[in-house]
N, C-alpha and C. Protein backbone atom coordinates (compact mmCIF):
# COMPACT_ATOMS: atom_id res chain seq x y z
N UNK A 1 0.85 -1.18 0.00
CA UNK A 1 0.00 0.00 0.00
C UNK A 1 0.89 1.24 0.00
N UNK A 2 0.57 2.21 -0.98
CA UNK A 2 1.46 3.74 -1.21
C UNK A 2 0.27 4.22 -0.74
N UNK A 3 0.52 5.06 -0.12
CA UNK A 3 -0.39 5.93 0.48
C UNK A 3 0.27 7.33 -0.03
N UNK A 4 -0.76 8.08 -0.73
CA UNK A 4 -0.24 9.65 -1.03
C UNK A 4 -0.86 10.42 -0.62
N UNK A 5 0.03 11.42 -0.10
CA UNK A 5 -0.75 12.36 0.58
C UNK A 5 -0.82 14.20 -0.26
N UNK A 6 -1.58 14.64 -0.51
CA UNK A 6 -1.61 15.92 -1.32
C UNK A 6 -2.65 16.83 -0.57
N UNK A 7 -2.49 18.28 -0.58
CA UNK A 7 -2.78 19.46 0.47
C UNK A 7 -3.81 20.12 -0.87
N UNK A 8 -3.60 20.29 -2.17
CA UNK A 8 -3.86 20.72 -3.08
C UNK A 8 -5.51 20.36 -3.49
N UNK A 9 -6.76 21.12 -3.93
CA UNK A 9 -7.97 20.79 -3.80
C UNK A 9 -8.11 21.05 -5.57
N UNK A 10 -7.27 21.52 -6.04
CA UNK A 10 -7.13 21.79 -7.70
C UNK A 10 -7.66 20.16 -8.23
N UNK A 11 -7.40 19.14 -7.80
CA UNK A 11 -7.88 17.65 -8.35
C UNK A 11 -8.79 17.30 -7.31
N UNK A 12 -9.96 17.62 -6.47
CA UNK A 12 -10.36 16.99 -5.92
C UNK A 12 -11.55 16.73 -6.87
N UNK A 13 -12.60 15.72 -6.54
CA UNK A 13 -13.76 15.06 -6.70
C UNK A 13 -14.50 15.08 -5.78
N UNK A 14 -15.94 16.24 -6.03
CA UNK A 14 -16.69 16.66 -4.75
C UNK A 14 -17.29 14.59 -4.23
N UNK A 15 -17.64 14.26 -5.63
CA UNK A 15 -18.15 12.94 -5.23
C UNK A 15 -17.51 11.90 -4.36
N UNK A 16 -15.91 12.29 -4.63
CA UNK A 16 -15.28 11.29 -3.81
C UNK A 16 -15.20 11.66 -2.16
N UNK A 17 -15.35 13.14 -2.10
CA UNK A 17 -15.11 13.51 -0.94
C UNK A 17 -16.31 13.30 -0.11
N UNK A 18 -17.84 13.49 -0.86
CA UNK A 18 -19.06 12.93 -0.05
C UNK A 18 -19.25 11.31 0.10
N UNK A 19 -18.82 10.46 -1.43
CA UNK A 19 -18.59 9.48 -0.56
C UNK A 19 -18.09 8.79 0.36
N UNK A 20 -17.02 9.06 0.85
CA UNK A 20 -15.83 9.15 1.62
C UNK A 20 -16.74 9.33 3.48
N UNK A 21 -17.55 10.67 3.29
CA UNK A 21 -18.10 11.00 4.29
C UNK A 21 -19.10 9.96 4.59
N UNK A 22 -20.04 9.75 3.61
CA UNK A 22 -21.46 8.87 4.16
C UNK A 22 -20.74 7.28 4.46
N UNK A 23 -19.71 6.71 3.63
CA UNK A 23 -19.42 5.63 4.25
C UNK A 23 -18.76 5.60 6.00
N UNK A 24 -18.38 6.49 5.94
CA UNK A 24 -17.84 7.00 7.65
C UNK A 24 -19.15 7.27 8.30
N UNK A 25 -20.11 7.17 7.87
CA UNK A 25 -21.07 7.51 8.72
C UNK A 25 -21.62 8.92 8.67
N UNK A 26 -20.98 10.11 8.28
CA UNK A 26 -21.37 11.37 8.44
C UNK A 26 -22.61 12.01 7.89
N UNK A 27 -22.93 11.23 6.77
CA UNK A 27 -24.47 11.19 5.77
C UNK A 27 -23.44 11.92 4.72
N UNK A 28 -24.41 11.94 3.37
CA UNK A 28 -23.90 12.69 2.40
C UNK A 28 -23.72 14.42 2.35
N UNK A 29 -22.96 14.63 1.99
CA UNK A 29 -22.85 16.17 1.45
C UNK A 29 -23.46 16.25 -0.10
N UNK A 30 -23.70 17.24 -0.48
CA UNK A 30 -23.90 17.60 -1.70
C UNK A 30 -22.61 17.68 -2.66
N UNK A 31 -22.04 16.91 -3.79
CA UNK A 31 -21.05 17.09 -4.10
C UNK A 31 -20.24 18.24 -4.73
N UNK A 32 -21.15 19.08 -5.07
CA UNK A 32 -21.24 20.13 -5.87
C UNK A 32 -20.77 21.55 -5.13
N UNK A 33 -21.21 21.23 -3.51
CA UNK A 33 -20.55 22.14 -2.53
C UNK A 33 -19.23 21.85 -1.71
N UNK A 34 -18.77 20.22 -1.49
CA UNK A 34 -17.57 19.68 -0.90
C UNK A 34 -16.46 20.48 -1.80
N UNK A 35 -16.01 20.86 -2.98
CA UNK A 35 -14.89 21.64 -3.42
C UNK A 35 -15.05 23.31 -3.14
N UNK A 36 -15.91 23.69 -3.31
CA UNK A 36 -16.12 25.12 -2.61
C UNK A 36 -15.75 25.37 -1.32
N UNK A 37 -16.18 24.10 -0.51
CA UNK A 37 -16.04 24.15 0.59
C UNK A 37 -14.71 23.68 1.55
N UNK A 38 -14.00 22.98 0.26
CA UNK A 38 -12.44 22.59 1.00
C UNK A 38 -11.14 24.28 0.45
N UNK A 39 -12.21 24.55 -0.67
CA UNK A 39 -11.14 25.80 -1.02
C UNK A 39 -11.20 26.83 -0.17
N UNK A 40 -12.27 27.00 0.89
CA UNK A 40 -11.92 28.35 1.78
C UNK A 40 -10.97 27.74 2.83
N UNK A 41 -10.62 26.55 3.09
CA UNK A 41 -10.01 26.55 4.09
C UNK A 41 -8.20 26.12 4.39
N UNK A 42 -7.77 26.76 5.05
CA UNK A 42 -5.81 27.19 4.83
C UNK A 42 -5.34 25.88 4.96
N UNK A 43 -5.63 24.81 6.07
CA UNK A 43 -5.54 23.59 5.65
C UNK A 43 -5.62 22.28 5.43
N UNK A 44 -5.79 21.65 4.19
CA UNK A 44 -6.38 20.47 4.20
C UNK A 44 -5.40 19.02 3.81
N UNK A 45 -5.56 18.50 3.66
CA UNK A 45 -5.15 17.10 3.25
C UNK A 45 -5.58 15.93 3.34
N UNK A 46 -5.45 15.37 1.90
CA UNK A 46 -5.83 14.01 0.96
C UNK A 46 -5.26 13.25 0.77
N UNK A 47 -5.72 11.67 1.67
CA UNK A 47 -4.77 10.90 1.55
C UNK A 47 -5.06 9.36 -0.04
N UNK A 48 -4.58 9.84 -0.72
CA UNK A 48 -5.33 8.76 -1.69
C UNK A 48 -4.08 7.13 -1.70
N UNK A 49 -4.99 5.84 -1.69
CA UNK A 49 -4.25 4.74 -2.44
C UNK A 49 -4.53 4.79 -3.52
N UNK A 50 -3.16 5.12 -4.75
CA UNK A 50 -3.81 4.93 -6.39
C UNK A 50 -4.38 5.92 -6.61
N UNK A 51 -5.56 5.67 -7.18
CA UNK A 51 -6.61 6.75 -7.76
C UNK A 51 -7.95 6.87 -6.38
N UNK A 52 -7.43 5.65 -5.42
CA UNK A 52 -8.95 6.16 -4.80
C UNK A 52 -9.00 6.99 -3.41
N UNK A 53 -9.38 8.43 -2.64
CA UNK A 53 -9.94 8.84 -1.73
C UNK A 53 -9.53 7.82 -0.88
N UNK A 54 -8.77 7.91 0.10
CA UNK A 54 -9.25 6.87 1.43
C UNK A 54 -9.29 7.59 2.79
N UNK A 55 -8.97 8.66 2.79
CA UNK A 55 -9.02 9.43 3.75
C UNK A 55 -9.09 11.28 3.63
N UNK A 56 -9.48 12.11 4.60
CA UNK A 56 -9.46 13.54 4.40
C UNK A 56 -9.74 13.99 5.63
N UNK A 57 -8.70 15.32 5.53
CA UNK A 57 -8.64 15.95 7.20
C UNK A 57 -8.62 17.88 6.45
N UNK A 58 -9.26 18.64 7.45
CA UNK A 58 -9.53 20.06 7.02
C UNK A 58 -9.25 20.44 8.96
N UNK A 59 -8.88 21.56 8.84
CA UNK A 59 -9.01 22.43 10.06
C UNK A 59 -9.79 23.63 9.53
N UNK A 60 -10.35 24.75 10.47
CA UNK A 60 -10.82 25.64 10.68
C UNK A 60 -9.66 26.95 11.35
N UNK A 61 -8.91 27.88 10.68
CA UNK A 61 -8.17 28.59 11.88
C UNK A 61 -8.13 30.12 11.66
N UNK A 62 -7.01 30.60 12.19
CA UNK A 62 -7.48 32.01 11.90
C UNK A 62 -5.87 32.13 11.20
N UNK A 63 -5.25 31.28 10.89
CA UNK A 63 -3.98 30.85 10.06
C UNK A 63 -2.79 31.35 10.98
N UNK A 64 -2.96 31.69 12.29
CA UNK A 64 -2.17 32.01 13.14
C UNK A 64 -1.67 31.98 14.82
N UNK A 65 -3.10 31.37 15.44
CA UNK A 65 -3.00 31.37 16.74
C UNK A 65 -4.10 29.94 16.63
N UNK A 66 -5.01 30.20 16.81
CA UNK A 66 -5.79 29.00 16.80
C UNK A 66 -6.59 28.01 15.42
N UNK A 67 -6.96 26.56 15.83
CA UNK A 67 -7.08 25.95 14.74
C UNK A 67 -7.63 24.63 15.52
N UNK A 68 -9.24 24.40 14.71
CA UNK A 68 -9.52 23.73 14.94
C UNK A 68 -9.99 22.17 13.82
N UNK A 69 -9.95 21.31 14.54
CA UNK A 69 -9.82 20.37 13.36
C UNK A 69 -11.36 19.91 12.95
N UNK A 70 -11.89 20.09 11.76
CA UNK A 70 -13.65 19.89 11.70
C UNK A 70 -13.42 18.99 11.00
N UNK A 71 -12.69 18.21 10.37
CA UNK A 71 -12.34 16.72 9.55
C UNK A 71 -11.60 15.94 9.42
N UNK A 72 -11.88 14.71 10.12
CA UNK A 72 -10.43 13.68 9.99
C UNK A 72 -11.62 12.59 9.78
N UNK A 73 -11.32 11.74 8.49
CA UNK A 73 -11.90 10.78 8.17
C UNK A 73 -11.37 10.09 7.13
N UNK A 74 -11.08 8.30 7.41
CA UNK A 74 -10.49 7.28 6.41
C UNK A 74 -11.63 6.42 6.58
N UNK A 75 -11.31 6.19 5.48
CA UNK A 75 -12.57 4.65 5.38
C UNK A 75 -12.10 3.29 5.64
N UNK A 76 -13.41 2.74 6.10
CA UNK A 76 -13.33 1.97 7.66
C UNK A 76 -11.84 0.62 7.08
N UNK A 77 -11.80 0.26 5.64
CA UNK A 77 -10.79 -0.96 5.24
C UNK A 77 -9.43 -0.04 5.59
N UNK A 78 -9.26 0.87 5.63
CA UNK A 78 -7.95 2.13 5.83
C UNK A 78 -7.78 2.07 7.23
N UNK A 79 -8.51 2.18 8.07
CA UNK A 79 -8.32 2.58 9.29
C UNK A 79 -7.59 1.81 10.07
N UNK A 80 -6.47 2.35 10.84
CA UNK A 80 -5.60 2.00 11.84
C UNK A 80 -4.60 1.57 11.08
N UNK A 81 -4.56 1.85 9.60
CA UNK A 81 -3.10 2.04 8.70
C UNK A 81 -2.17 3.04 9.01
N UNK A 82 -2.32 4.47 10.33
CA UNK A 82 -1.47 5.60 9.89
C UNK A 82 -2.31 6.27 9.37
N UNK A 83 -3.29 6.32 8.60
CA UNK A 83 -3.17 7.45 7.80
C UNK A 83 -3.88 8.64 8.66
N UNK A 84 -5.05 8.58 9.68
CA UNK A 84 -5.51 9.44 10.14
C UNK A 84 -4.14 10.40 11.46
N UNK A 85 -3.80 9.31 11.62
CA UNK A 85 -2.70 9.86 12.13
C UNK A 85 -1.71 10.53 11.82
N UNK A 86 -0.62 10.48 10.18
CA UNK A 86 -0.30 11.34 9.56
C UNK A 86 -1.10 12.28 8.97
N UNK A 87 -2.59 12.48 8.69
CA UNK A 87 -3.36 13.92 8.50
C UNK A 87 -3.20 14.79 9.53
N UNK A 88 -3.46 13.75 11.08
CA UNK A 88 -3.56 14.98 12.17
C UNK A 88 -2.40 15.60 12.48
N UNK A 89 -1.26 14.56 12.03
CA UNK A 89 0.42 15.28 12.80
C UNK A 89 0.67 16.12 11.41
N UNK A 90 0.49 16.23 10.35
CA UNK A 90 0.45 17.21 9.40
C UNK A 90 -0.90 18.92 10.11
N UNK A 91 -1.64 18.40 10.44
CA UNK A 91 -2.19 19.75 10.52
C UNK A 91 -1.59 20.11 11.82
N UNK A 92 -1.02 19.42 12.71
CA UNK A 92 -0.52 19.54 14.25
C UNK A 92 1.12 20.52 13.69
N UNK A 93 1.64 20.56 12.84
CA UNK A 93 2.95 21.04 12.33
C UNK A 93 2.43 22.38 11.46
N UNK A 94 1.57 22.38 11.23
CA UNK A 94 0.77 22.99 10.07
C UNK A 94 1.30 24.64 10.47
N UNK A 95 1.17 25.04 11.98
CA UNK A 95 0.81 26.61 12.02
C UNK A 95 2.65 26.91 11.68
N UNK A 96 2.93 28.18 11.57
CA UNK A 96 3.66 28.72 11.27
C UNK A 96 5.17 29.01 11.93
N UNK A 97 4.87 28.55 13.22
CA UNK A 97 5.85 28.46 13.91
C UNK A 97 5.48 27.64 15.50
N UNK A 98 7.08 26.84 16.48
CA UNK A 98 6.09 25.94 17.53
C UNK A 98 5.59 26.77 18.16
N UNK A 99 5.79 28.28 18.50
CA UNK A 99 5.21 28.55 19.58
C UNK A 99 3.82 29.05 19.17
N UNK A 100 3.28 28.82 18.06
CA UNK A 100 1.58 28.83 17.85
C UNK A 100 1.29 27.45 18.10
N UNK A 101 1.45 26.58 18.33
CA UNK A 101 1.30 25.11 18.87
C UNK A 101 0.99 24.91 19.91
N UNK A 102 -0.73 24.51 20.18
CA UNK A 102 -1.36 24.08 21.82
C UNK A 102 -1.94 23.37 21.45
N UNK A 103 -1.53 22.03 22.34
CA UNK A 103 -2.11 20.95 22.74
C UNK A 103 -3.77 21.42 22.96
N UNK A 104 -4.58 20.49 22.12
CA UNK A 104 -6.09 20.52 22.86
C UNK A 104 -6.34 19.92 24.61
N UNK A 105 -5.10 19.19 24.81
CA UNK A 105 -5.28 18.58 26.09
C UNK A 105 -4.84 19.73 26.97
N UNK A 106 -3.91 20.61 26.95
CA UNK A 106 -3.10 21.74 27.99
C UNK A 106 -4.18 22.73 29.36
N UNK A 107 -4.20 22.37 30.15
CA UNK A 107 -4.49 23.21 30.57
C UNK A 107 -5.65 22.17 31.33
N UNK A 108 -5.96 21.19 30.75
CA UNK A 108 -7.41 20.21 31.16
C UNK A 108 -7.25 19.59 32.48
């Protein structure tokens, strides 16, 4: 298994990205809005085997202090390969420097 990973939404497939969701359980999106909706945000990443979708992670931030994660999802034959785990330590590296870096656990 190659697992590739790409940040870039220029090749996505709204269809692959809603199917992706309803098999995870999330219900469908409209496919037609999933690329509109991965292009407003600073950052994302796609983990494909081959040609197919097997995973996708998006944060929410203000591209500088805080950032929250609204998508981490692989499909269920993928799961516990790594891959959700290299999406999250990619958006966990993501901000601009360490000292914009807080643990969601800190402080709990």
């Amino acid at each position: 298994m190659n697992i590739r990973y790409i940040s870039s939404v220029e090749n996505i497939n709204g269809k692959d990205v809603s199917h992706l969701f309803k098999v995870v359980g999330w219900g469908e999106r409209p496919s037609e809005t999933v690329r509109p909706s991965f292009e407003r945000i600073s950052f994302t990443r796609f983990a494909y085997n081959d040609r197919e979708l097997v995973g996708v992670g998006r944060t929410i931030d203000d591209g500088y202090y805080y950032g929250w994660i609204v998508d981490l999802a692989v499909l269920p034959q993928y799961q516990r390969k790594g891959i959700g785990t290299r999406i999250l330590s990619s958006a966990y590296i993501w901000p601009r420097s360490k000292e914009q870096i807080r643990s969601f656990s800190e402080n709990c």
